[in-house]
Protein backbone atom coordinates (compact mmCIF):
# COMPACT_ATOMS: atom_id res chain seq x y z
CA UNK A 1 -45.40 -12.43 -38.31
CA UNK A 2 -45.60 -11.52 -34.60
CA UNK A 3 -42.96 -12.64 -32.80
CA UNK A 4 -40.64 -11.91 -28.87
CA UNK A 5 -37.40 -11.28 -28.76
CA UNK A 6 -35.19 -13.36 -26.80
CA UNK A 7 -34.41 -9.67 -24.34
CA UNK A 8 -38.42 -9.91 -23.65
CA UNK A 9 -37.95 -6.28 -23.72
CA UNK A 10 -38.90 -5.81 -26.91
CA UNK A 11 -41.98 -7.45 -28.95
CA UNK A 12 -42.64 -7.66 -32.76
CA UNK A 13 -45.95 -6.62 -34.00
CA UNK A 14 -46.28 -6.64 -37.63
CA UNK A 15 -42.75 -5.80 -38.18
CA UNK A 16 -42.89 -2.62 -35.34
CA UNK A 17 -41.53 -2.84 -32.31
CA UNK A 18 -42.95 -2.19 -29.05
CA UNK A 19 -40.95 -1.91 -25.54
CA UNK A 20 -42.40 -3.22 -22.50
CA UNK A 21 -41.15 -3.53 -18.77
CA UNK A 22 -42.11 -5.67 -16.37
CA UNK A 23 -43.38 -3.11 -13.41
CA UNK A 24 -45.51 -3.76 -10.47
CA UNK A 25 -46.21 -7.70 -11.43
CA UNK A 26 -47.23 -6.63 -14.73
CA UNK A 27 -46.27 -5.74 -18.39
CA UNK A 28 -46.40 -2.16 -18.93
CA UNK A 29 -46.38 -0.52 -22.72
CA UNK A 30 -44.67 2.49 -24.29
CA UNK A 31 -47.69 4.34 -25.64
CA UNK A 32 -45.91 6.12 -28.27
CA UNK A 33 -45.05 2.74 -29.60
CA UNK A 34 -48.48 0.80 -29.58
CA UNK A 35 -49.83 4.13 -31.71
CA UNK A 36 -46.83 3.93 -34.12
CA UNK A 37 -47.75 0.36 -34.85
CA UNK A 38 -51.35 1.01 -35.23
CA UNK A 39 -51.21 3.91 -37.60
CA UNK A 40 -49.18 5.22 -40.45
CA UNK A 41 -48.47 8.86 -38.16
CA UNK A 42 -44.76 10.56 -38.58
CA UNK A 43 -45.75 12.25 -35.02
CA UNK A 44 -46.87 10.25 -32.62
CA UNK A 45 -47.07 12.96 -30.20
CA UNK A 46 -48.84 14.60 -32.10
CA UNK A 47 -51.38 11.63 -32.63
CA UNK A 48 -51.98 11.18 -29.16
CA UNK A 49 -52.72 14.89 -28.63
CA UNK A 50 -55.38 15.14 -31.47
CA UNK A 51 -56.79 11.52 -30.12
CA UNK A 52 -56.94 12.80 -26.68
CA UNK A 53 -58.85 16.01 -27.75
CA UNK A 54 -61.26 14.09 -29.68
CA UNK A 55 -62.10 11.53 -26.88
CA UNK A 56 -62.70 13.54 -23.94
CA UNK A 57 -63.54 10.37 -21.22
CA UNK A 58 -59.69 9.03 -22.43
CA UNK A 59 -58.05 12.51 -21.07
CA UNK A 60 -60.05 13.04 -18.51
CA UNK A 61 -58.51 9.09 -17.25
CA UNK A 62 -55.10 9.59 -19.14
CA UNK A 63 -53.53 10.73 -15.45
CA UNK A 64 -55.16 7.06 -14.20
CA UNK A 65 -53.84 5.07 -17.40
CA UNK A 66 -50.29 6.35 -17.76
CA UNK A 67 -47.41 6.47 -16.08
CA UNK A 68 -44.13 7.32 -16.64
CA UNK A 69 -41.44 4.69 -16.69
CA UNK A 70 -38.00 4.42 -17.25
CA UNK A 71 -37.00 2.69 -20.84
CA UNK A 72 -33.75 2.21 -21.91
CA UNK A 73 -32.86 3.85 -25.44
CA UNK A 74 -30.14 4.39 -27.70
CA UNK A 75 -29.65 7.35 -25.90
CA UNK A 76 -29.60 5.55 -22.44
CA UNK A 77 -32.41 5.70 -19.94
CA UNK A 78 -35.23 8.07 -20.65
CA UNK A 79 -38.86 8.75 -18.65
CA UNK A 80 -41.65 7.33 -21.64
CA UNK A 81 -44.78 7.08 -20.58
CA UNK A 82 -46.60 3.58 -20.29
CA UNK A 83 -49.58 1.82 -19.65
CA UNK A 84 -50.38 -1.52 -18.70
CA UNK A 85 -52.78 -3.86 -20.70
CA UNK A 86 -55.85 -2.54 -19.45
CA UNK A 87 -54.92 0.85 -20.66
CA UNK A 88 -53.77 0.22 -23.58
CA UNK A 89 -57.13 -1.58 -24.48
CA UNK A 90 -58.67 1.63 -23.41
CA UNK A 91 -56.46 3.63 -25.98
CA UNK A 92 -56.77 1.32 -28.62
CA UNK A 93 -60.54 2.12 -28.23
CA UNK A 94 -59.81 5.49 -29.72
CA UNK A 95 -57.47 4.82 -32.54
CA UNK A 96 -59.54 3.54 -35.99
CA UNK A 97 -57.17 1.36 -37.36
CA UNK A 98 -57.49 -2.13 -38.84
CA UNK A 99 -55.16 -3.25 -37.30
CA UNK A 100 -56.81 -2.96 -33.73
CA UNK A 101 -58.45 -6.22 -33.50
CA UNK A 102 -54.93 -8.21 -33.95
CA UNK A 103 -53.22 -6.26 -31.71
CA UNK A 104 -55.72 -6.67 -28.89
CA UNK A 105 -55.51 -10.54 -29.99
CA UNK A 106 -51.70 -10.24 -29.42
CA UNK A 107 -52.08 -7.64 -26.23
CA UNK A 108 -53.82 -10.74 -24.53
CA UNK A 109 -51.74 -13.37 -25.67
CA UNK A 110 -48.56 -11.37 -24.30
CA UNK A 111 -50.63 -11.02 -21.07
CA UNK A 112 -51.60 -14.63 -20.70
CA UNK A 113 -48.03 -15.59 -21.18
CA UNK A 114 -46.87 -13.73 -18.54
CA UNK A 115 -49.44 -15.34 -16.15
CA UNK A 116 -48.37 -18.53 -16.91
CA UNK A 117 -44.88 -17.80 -16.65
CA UNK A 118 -45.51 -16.15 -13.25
CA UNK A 119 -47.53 -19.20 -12.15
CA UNK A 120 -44.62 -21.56 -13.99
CA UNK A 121 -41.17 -19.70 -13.87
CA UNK A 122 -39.87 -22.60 -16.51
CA UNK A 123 -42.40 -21.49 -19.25
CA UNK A 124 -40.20 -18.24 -20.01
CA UNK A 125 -37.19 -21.11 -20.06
CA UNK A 126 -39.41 -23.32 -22.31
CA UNK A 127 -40.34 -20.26 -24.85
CA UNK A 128 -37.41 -19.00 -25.23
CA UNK A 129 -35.47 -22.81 -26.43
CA UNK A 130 -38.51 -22.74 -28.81
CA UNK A 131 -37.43 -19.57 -30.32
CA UNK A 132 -33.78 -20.32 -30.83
CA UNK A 133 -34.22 -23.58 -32.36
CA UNK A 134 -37.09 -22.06 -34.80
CA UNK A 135 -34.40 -19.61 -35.80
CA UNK A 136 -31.70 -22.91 -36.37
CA UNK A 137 -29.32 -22.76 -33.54
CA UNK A 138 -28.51 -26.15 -32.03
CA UNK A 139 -29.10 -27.70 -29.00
CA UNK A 140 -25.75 -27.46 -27.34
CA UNK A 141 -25.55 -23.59 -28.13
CA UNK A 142 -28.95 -22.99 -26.66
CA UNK A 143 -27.81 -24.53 -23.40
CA UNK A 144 -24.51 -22.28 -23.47
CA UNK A 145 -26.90 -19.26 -24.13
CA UNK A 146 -29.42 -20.01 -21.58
CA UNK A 147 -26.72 -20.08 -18.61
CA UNK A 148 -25.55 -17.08 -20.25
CA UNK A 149 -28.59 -15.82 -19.05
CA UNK A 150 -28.61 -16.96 -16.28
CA UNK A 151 -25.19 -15.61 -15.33
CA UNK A 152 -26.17 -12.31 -16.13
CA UNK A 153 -29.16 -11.94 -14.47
CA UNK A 154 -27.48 -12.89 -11.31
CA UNK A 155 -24.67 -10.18 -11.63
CA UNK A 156 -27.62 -7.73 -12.85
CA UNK A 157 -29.16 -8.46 -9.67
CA UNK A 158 -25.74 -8.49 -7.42
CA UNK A 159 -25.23 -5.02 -9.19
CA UNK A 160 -28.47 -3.37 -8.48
CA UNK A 161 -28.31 -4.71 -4.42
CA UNK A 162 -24.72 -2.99 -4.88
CA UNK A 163 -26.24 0.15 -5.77
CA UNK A 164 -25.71 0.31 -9.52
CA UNK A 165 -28.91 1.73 -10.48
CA UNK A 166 -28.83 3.86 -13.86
CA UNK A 167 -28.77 1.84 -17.48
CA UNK A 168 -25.89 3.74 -18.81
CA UNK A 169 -23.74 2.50 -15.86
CA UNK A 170 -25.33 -0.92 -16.24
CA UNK A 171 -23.93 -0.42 -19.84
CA UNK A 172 -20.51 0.74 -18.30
CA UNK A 173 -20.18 -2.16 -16.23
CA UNK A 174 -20.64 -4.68 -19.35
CA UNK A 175 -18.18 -2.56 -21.43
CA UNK A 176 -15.47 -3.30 -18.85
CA UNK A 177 -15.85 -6.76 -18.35
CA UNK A 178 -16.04 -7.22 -22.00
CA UNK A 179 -13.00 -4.89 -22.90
CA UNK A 180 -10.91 -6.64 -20.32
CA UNK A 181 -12.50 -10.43 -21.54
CA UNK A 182 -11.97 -9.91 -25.23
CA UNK A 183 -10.41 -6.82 -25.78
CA UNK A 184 -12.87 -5.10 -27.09
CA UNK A 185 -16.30 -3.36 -26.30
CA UNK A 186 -19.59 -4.68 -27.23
CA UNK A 187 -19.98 -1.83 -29.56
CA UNK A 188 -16.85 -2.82 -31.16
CA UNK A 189 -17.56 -6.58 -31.09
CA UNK A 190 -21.21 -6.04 -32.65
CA UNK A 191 -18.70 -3.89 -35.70
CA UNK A 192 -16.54 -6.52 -36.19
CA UNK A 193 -19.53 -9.26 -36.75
CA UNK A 194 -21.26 -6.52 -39.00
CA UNK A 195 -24.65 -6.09 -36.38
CA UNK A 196 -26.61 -2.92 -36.15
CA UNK A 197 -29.57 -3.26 -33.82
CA UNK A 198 -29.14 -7.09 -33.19
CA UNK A 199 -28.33 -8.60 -29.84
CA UNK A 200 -24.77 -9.12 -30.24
CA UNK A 201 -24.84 -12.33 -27.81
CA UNK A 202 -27.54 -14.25 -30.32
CA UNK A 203 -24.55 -14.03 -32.81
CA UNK A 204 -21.75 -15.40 -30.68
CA UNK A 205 -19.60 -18.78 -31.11
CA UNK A 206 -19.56 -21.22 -28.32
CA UNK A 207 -16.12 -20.05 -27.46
CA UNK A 208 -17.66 -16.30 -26.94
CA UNK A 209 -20.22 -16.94 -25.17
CA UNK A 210 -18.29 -19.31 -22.35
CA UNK A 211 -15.89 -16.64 -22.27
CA UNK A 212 -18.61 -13.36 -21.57
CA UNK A 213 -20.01 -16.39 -18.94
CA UNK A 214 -16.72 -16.46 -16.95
CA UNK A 215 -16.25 -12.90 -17.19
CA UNK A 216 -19.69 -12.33 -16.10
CA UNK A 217 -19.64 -14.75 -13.37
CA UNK A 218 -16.24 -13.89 -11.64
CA UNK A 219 -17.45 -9.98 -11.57
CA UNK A 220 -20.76 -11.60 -9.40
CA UNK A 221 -17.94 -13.36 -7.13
CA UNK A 222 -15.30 -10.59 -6.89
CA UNK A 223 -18.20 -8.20 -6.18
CA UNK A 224 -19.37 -10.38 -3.53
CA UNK A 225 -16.05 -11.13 -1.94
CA UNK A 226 -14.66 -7.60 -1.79
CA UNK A 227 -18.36 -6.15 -0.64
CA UNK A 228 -18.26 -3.99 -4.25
CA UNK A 229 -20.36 -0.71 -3.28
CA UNK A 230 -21.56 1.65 -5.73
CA UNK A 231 -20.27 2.49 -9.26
CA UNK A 232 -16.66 2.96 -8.95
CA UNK A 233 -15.92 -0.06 -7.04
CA UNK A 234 -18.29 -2.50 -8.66
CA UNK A 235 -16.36 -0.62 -12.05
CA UNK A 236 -13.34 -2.32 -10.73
CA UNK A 237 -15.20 -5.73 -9.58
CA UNK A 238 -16.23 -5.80 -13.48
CA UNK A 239 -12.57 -5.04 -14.77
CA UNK A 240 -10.90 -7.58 -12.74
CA UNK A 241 -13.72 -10.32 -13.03
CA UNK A 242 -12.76 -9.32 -17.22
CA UNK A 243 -9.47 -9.55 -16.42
CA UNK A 244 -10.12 -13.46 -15.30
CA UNK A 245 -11.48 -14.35 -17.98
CA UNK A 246 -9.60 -12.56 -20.45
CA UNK A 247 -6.48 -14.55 -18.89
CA UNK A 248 -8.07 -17.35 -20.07
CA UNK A 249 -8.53 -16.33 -23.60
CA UNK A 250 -5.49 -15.57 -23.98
CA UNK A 251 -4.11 -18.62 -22.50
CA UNK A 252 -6.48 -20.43 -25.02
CA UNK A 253 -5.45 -18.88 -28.18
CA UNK A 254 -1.36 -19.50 -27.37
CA UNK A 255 -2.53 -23.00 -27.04
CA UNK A 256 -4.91 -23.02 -29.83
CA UNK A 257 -3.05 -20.58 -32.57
CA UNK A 258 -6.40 -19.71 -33.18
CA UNK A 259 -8.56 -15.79 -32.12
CA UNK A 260 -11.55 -16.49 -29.71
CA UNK A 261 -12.76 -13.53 -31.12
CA UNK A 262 -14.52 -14.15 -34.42
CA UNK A 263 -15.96 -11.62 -36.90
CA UNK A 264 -18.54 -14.41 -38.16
CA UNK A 265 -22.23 -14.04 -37.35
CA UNK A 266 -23.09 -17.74 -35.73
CA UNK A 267 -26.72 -17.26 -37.25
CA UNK A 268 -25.25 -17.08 -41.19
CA UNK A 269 -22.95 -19.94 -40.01
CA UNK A 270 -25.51 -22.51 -38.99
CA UNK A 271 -27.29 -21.40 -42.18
CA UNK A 272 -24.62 -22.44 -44.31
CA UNK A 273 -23.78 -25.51 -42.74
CA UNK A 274 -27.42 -26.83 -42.89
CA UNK A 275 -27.58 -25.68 -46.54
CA UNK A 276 -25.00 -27.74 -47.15
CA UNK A 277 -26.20 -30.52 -45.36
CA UNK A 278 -29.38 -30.32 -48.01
CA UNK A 279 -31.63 -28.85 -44.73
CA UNK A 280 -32.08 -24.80 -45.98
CA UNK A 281 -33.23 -22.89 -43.06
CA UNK A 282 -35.17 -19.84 -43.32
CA UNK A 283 -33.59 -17.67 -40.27
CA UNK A 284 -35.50 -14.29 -39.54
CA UNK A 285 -34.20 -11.63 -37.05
């Protein structure tokens, strides 16, 4: 099955995942990725070498089809190179795979999309409600998760006017709203709900996600008010937008008796609750 994450950073082909970013009005591709989905190689690198010594029109262009991008990794953000979808039809051209004729079916379809969504900002909106309730999450969670978002894309962009630029302090940012909001980091919070690679906000409860929301949000304000330059003082911005909201919790749970913080994973939640209801639902990540 192919399928898009709900980031849109990161696309499913055949069970292989590919990263993308958006760059000059377009979708550009890690290369290394598009040949480890096409072919069984252990070394990429290696792959690409031998395939560019074989086809000598590809090197000759390879300085006009790639360029180097940064990608975020495990490792935080690293220099991979890219190309867009017109290269990587090119390349695909010199890899002998059969699996080359559904990937350029699915390289277009990714492309079209993106037209579309450019032309009609609300498709994106539209896909993405399609892809949580295929995967069983209910209506009023979706809304709670799309102004999630939405939130976060505004501080995102508050943060990168504010000269935040690098992913790792991005990263840094998050872990002090959410350490102030919950009292724990993300990396702790995806522990406790037993998550490896998943996106630990897809797993949330209703009560999580309005909480990162009001973190998230007052960060965007406090930034704004205070005139947050910079790392260090957009740092603080973040822990005292998390300290809002984590005033909040806390209020909450004295009221409640009850932790806002929950080790359950939503996803196996909902799956329970419809199996009970006699309504099984097949949920893939």
């Amino acid at each position: 099955m192919e399928e898009i994450d709900t980031s849109r950073r990161m696309i499913v082909f055949k069970g292989k995942n590919i990263r993308r970013i958006f760059h000059s009005n377009e979708w550009w591709f890690v290369i290394k990725d598009v040949v480890d989905a096409l072919t069984d190689t252990s070394n990429s690198t290696d792959y690409i070498k031998k395939m560019r010594s074989r086809d000598s029109s590809l090197s000759e262009g390879w300085g006009q089809i790639v360029t180097p991008l940064s990608i975020g990794t495990p490792g935080g953000k690293q220099r991979l190179n890219c190309a867009n979808t017109e290269g990587i039809f090119r390349i695909i051209q010199s890899i002998p795979s059969p699996r080359a004729e559904p990937f350029k079916r699915w390289l277009a379809k990714v492309g079209y999309e993106r037209i579309q969504e450019i032309e009609d900002p609300e498709l994106a909106s539209k896909r993405m409600r399609a892809i949580y309730k295929a995967k069983g999450y209910p209506d009023d969670w979706i809304e709670k998760r799309m102004r999630g978002i939405a939130v976060r894309e505004k501080l995102t962009n508050e943060w990168e006017k504010r000269g935040v630029k690098e992913q790792q302090e991005y990263a840094i940012l998050t872990a002090e709203i959410s350490k102030a909001t919950f009292g724990i980091r993300p990396s702790e919070h995806k522990k406790l709900k037993s998550l490896k690679k998943e996106n630990l906000r897809d797993h949330m409860t209703d009560l999580e996600l309005i909480f990162t929301m009001l973190g998230e949000a007052s960060t965007t304000e406090i930034a704004v008010q205070q005139d947050a330059h910079g790392f260090q003082e957009n740092k603080s911005a973040a822990r005292e937008g998390g300290t809002v909201a984590g005033n909040a919790r806390k209020e909450l749970e004295e009221r409640s008796h009850k932790r806002v913080v929950s080790p359950s994973n939503f996803l196996s939640n909902q799956l329970d609750l419809n199996a009970e209801e006699g309504e099984p639902v097949e949920v893939k990540e």
